[in-house]
N, C-alpha and C. Protein backbone atom coordinates (compact mmCIF):
# COMPACT_ATOMS: atom_id res chain seq x y z
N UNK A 1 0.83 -1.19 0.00
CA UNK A 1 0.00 0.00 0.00
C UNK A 1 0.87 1.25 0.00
N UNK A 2 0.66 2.26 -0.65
CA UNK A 2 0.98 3.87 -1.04
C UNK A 2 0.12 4.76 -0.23
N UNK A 3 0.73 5.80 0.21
CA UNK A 3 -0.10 7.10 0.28
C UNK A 3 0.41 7.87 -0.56
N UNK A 4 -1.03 8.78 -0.68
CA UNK A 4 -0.75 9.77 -1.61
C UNK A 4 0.13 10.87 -0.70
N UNK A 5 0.51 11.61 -1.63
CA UNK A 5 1.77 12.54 -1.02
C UNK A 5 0.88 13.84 -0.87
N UNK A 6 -0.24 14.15 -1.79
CA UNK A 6 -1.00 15.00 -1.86
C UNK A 6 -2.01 14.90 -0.97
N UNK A 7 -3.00 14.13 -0.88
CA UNK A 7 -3.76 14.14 -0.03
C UNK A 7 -4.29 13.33 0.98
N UNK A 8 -3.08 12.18 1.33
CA UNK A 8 -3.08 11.40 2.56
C UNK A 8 -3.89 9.76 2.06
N UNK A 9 -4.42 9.67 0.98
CA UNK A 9 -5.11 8.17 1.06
C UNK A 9 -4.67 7.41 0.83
N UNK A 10 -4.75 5.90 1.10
CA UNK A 10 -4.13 5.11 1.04
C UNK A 10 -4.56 4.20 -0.21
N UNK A 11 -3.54 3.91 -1.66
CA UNK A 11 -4.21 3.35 -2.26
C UNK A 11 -3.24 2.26 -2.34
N UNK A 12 -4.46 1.42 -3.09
CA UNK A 12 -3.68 -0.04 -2.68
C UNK A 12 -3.18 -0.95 -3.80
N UNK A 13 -3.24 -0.84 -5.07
CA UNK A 13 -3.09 -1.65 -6.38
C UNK A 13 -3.01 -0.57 -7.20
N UNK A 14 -1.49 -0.54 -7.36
CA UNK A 14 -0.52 0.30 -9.12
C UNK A 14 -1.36 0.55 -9.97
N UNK A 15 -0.91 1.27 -10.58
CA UNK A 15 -1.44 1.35 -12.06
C UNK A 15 -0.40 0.93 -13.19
N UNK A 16 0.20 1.17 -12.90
CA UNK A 16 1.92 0.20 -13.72
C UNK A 16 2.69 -0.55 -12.56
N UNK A 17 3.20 -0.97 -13.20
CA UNK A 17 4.88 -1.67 -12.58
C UNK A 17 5.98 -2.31 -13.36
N UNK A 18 6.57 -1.92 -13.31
CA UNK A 18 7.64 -2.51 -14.14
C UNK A 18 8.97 -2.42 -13.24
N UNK A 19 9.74 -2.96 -14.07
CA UNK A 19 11.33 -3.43 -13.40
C UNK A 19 12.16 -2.98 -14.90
N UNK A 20 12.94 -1.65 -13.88
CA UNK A 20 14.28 -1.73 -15.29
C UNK A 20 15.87 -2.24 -14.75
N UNK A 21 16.50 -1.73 -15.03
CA UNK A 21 17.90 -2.20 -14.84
C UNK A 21 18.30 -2.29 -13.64
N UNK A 22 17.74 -0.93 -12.75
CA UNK A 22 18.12 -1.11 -11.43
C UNK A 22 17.43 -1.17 -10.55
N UNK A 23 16.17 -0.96 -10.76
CA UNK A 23 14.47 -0.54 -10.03
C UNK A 23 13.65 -1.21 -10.17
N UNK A 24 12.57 -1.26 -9.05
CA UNK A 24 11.21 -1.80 -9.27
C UNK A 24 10.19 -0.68 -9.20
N UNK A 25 9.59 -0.06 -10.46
CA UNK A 25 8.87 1.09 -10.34
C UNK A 25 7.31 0.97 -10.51
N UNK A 26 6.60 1.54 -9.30
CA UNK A 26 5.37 1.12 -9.58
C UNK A 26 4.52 2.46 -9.59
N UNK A 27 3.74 2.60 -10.55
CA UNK A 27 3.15 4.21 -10.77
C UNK A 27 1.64 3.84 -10.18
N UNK A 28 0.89 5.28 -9.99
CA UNK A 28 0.13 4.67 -8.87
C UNK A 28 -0.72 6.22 -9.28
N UNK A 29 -2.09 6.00 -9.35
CA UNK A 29 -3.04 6.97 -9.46
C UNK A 29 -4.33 7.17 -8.37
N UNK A 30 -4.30 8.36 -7.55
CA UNK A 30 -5.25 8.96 -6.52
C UNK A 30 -6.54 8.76 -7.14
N UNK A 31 -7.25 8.28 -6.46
CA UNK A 31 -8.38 8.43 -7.02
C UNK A 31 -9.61 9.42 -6.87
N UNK A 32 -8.90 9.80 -5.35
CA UNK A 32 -9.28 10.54 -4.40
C UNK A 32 -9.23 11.96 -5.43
N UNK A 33 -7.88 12.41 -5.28
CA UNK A 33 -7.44 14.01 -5.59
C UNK A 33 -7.16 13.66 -7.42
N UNK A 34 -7.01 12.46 -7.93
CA UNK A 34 -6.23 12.68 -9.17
C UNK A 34 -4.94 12.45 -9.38
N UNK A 35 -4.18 12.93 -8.82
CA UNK A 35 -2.63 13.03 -8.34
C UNK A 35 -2.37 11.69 -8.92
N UNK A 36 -0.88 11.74 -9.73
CA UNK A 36 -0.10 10.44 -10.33
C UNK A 36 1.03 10.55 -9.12
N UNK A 37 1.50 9.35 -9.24
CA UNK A 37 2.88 9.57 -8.28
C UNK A 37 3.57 7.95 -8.29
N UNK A 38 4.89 8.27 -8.37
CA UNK A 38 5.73 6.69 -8.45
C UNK A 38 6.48 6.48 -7.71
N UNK A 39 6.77 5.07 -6.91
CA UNK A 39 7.74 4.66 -6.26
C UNK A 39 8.54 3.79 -6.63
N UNK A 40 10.04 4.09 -6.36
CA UNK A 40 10.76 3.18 -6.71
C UNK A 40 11.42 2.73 -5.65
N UNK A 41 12.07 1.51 -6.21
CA UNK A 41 12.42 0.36 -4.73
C UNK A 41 13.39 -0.41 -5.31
């Protein structure tokens, strides 16, 4: 699970993910506010 950075909710299933060379990046859309936002790991 993610929070949004914008407006605190907790969402729970990516909207992408992928793996590149050095990362596991998973992009992730508010549903709440809108707001896109990605984490990498």
């Amino acid at each position: 699970m993610a929070k949004c950075p914008n407006c605190g909710t907790e969402v729970s299933k990516p909207e992408r993910a992928f793996k590149n060379r050095f990362f596991h990046v998973e992009a992730y859309a508010c549903k709440k506010c809108g707001h896109n936002f990605k984490f990498t790991g």
